[in-house]
Protein backbone atom coordinates (compact mmCIF):
# COMPACT_ATOMS: atom_id res chain seq x y z
CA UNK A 1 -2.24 7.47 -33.83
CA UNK A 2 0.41 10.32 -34.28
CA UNK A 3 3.85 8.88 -35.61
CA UNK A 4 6.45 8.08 -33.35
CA UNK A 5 8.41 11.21 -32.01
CA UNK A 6 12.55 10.49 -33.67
CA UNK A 7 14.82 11.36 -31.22
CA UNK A 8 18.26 13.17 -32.34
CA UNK A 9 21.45 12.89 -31.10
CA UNK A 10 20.75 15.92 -29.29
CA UNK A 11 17.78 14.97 -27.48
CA UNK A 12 19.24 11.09 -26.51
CA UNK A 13 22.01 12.75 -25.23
CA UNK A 14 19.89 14.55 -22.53
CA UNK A 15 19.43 11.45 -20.91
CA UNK A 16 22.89 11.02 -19.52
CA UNK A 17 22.53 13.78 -17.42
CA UNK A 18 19.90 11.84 -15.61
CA UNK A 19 22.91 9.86 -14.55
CA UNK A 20 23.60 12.61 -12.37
CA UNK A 21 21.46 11.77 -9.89
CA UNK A 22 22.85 8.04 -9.43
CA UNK A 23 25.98 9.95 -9.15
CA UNK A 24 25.15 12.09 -6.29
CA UNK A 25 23.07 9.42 -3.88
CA UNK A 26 26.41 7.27 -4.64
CA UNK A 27 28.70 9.77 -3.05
CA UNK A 28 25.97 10.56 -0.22
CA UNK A 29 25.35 7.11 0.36
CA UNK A 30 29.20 6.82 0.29
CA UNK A 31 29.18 4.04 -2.01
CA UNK A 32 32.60 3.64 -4.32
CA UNK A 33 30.59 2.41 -7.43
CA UNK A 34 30.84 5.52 -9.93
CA UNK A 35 33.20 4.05 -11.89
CA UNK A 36 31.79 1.08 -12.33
CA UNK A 37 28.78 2.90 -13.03
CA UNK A 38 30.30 5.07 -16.15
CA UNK A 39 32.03 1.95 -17.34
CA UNK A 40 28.61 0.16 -17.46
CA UNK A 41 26.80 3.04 -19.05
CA UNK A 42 29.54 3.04 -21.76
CA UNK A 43 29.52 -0.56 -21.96
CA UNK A 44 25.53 -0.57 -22.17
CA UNK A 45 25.87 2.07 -25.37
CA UNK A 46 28.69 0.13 -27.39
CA UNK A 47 26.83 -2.33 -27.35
CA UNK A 48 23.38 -1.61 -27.82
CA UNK A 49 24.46 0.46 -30.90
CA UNK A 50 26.27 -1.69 -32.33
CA UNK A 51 23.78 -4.62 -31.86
CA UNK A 52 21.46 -1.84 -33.77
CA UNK A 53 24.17 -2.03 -36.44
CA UNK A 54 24.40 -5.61 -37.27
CA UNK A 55 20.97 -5.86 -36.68
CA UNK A 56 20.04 -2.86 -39.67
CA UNK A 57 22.53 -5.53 -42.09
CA UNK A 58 20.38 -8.66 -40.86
CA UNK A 59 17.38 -7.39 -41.22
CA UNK A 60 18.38 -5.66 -45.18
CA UNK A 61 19.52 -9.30 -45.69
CA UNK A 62 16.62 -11.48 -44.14
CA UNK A 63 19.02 -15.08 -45.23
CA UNK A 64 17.69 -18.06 -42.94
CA UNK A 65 21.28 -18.90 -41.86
CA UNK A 66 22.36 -15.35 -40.61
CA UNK A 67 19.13 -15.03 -38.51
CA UNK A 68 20.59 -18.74 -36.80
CA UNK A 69 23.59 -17.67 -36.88
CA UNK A 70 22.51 -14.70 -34.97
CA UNK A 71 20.64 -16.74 -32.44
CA UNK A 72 23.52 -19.52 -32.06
CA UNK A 73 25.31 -16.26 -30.87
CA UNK A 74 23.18 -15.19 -28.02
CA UNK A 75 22.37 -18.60 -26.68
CA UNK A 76 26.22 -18.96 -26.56
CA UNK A 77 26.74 -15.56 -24.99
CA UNK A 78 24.23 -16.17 -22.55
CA UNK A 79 25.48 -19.32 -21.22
CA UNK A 80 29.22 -17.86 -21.01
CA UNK A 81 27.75 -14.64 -18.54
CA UNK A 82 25.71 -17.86 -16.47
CA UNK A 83 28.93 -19.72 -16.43
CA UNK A 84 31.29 -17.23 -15.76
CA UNK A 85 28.98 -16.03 -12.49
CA UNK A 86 29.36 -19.77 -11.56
CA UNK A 87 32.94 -20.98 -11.58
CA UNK A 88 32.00 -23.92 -9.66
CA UNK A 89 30.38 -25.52 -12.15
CA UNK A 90 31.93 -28.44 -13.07
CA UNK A 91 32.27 -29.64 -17.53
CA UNK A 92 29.38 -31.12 -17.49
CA UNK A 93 27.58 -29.27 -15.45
CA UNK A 94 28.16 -26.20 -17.64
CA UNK A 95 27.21 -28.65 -20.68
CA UNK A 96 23.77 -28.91 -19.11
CA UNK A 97 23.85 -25.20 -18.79
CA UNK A 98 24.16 -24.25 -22.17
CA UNK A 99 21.69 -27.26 -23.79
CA UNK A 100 18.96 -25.94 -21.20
CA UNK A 101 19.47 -22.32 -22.60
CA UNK A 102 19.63 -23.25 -26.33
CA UNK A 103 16.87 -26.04 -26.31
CA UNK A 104 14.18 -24.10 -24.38
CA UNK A 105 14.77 -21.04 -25.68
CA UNK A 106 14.70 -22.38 -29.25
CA UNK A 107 11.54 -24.84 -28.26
CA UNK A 108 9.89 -21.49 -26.89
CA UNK A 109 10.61 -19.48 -29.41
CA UNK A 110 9.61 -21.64 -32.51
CA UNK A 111 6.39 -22.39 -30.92
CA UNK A 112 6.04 -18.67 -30.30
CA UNK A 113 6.65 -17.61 -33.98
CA UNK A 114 5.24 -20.45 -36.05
CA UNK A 115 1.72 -21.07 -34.22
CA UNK A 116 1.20 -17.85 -32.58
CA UNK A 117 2.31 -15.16 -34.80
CA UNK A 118 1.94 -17.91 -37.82
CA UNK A 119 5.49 -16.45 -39.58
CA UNK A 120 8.83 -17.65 -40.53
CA UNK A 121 11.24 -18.67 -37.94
CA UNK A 122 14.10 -17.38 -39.80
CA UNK A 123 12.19 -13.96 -40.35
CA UNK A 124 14.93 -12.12 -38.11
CA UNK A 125 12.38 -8.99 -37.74
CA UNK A 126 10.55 -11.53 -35.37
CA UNK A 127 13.03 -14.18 -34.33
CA UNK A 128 16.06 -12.05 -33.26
CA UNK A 129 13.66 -9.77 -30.75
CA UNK A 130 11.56 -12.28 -29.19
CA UNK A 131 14.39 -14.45 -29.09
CA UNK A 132 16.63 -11.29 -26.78
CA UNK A 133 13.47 -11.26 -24.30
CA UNK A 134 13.18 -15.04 -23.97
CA UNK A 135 16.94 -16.43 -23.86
CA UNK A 136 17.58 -12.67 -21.78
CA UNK A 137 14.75 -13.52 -19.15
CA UNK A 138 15.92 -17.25 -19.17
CA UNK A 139 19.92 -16.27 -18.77
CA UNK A 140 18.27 -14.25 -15.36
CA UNK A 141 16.59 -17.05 -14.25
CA UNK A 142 19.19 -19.41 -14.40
CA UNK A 143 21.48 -16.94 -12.67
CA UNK A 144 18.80 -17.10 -9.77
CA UNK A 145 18.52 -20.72 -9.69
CA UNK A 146 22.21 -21.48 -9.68
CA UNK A 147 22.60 -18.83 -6.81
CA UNK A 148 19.82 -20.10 -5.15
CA UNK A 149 21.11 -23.86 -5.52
CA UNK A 150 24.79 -23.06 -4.25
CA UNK A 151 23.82 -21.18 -1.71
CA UNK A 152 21.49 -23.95 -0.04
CA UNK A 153 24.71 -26.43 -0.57
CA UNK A 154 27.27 -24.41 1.21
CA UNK A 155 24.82 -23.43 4.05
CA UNK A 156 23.78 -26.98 4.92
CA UNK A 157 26.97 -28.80 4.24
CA UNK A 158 26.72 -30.28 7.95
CA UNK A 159 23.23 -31.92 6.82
CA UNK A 160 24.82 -32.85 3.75
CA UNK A 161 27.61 -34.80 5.70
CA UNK A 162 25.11 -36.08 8.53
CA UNK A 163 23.12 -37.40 5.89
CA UNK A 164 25.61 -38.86 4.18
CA UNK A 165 27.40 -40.61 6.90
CA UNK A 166 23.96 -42.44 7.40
CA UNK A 167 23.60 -44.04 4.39
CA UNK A 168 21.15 -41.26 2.89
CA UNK A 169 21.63 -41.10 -0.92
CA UNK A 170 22.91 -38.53 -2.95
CA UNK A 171 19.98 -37.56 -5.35
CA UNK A 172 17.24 -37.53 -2.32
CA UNK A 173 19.83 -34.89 -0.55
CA UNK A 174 20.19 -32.83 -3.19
CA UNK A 175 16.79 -33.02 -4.53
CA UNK A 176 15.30 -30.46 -2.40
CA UNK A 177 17.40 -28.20 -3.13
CA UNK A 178 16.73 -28.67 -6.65
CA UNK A 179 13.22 -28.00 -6.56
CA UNK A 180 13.76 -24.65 -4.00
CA UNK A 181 16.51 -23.66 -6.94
CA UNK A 182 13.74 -23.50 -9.57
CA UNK A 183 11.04 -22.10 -7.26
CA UNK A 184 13.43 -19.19 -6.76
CA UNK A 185 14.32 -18.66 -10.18
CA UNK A 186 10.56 -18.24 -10.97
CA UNK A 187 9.07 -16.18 -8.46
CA UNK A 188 10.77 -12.66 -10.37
CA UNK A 189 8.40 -13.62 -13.56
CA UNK A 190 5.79 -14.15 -11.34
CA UNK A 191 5.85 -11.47 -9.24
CA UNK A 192 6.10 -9.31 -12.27
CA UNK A 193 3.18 -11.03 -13.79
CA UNK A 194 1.26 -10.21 -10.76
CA UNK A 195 2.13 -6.53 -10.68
CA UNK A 196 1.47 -6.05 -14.87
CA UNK A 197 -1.22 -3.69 -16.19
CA UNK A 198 -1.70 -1.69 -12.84
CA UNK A 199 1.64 -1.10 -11.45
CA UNK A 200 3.81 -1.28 -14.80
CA UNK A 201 3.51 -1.85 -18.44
CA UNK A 202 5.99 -3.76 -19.62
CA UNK A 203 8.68 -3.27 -21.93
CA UNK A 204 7.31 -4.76 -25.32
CA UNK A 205 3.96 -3.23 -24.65
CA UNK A 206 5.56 -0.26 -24.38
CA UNK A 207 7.53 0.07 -27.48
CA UNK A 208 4.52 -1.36 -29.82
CA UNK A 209 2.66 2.05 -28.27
CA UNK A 210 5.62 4.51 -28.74
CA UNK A 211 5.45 2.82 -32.21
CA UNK A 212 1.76 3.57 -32.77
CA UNK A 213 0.41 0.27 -32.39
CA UNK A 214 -2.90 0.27 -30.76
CA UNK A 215 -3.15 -0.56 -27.65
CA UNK A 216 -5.68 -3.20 -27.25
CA UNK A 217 -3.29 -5.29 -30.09
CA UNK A 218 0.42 -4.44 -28.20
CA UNK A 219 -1.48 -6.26 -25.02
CA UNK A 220 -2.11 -8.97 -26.48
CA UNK A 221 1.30 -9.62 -27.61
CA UNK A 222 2.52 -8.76 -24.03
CA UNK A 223 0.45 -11.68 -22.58
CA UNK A 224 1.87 -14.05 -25.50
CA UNK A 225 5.43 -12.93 -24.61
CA UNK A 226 5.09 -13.13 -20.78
CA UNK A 227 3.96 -16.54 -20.92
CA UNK A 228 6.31 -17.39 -23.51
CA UNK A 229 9.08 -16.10 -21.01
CA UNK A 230 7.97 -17.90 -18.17
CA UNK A 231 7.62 -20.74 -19.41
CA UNK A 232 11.41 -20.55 -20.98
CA UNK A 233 12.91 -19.63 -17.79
CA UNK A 234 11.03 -22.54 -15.93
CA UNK A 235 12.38 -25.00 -18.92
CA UNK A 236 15.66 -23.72 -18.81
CA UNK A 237 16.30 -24.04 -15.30
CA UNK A 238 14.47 -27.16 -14.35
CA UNK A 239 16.17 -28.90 -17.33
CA UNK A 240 20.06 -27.53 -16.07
CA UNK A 241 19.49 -28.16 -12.44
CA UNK A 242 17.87 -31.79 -12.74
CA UNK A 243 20.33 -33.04 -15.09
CA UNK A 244 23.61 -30.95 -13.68
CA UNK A 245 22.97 -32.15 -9.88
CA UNK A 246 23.50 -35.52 -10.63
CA UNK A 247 26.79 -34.46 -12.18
CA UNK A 248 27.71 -33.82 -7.81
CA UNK A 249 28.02 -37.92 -7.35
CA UNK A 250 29.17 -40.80 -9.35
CA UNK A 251 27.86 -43.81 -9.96
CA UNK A 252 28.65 -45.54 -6.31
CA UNK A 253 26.83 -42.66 -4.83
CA UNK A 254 29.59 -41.06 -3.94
CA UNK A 255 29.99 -37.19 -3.23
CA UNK A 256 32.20 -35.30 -6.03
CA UNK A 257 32.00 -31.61 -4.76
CA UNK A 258 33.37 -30.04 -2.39
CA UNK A 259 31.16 -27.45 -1.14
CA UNK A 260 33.26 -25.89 1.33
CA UNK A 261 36.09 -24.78 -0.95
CA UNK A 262 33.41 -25.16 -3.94
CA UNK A 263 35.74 -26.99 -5.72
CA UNK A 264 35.24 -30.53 -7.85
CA UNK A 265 36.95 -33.08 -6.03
CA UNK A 266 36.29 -36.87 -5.10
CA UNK A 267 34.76 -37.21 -1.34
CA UNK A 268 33.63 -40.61 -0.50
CA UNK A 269 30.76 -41.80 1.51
CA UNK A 270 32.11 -42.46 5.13
């Protein structure tokens, strides 16, 4: 395998002008999104270079409670961007939230590093990556399912009411649309896994090449990681919707949401 090709500032800087293109369909297409478009970019590059920054002082000091620390970080950053797409959510709601993210991804990933790759947890080469694709892809999923769930509440709040004003209870209403939630949130990591090896190769394969890993070795961490993934983002949103629904009623069955205004509010049972 020939070593991986550096790229200088120089060369990365070519690949702005890609952005070009974007540019142009936008103001064909007549679509007033270019400045949201530089500010992302810009965003995108703080960012990511300074998250290669703190990462180059992590991984010179390998300590087990800066590698947690670390992680503590992005579970807590990914719950604010879930929450902060959902103002609806009530407190406790948005408690179940953040325990889905942290606990699955953390179950996940400590299965992942310990039995699979048979390392240290707190080996931040290892943790800190794996833990960005898992708690990333499980931040997405929750998105979906929280969409999906509101969405299904606001569109059938005439059921909601007719089934309510006969007596049905609350958890067997909302139920259903618990269960389509977490279908939705899935099928993207499905579909993906479908489409894997002859359509695309994903991400992590991809960078274990560039790197000169061989290729039968970089696939098979690409299967570990993909099932790893899904089976965070399935944990993380079954766990938040089944406990956060019930958080809709109190304990005389009793409807707490509003989901016309989608505000929190007491509504009894007529």
């Amino acid at each position: 395998m020939d070593d991986i090709i550096q790229l200088g500032l120089f060369n990365f800087a070519l690949i702005y002008i890609l952005l070009i293109v974007i540019v142009a369909v936008m103001r064909r297409s007549r679509i007033d999104q270019t400045r949201t478009l530089i500010v992302a970019c810009f965003r995108m590059t703080v960012q990511l270079v300074l998250a290669g920054l703190i990462l180059t002082v992590v991984f010179e000091n390998p300590e087990w409670w800066i590698t947690l620390i670390y992680l503590i970080v992005m579970i807590l950053f990914a719950s604010y961007l879930v929450i902060s797409k959902n103002r609806w959510l009530n407190r406790r709601f948005r408690a179940y939230v953040i325990l889905a993210i942290g606990s699955s991804g953390l179950c996940v990933l400590t299965y992942f590093v310990l039995f699979v790759m048979n390392a240290d947890i707190f080996n931040p080469q290892y943790a800190i990556p794996l833990a960005g694709m898992i708690i990333g892809n499980s931040m997405t999923g929750m998105t979906l399912g929280l969409r999906s769930f509101s969405t299904e509440l606001t569109s059938n709040t005439e059921r909601i009411d007719a089934l309510l004003n006969i007596g049905a209870e609350p958890r067997d209403i909302l139920n259903p649309f618990v269960n389509k939630a977490v279908e939705f949130a899935l099928m993207p990591t499905i579909n993906s896994m479908l489409g894997m090896g002859i359509i695309s190769l994903p991400g992590m394969m991809t960078g274990q090449i560039l790197s000169g890993t061989a290729p039968t070795v970089a696939v098979l961490y690409q299967i570990a990681i993909l099932i790893a993934i899904s089976v965070a983002v399935c944990m993380t949103v079954f766990i938040a919707l089944n406990l956060g629904y019930k958080t809709l009623y109190n304990e005389r069955d009793q409807m707490t949401f509003s989901f016309n205004d989608n505000k929190a509010r007491p509504r009894d049972k007529r």
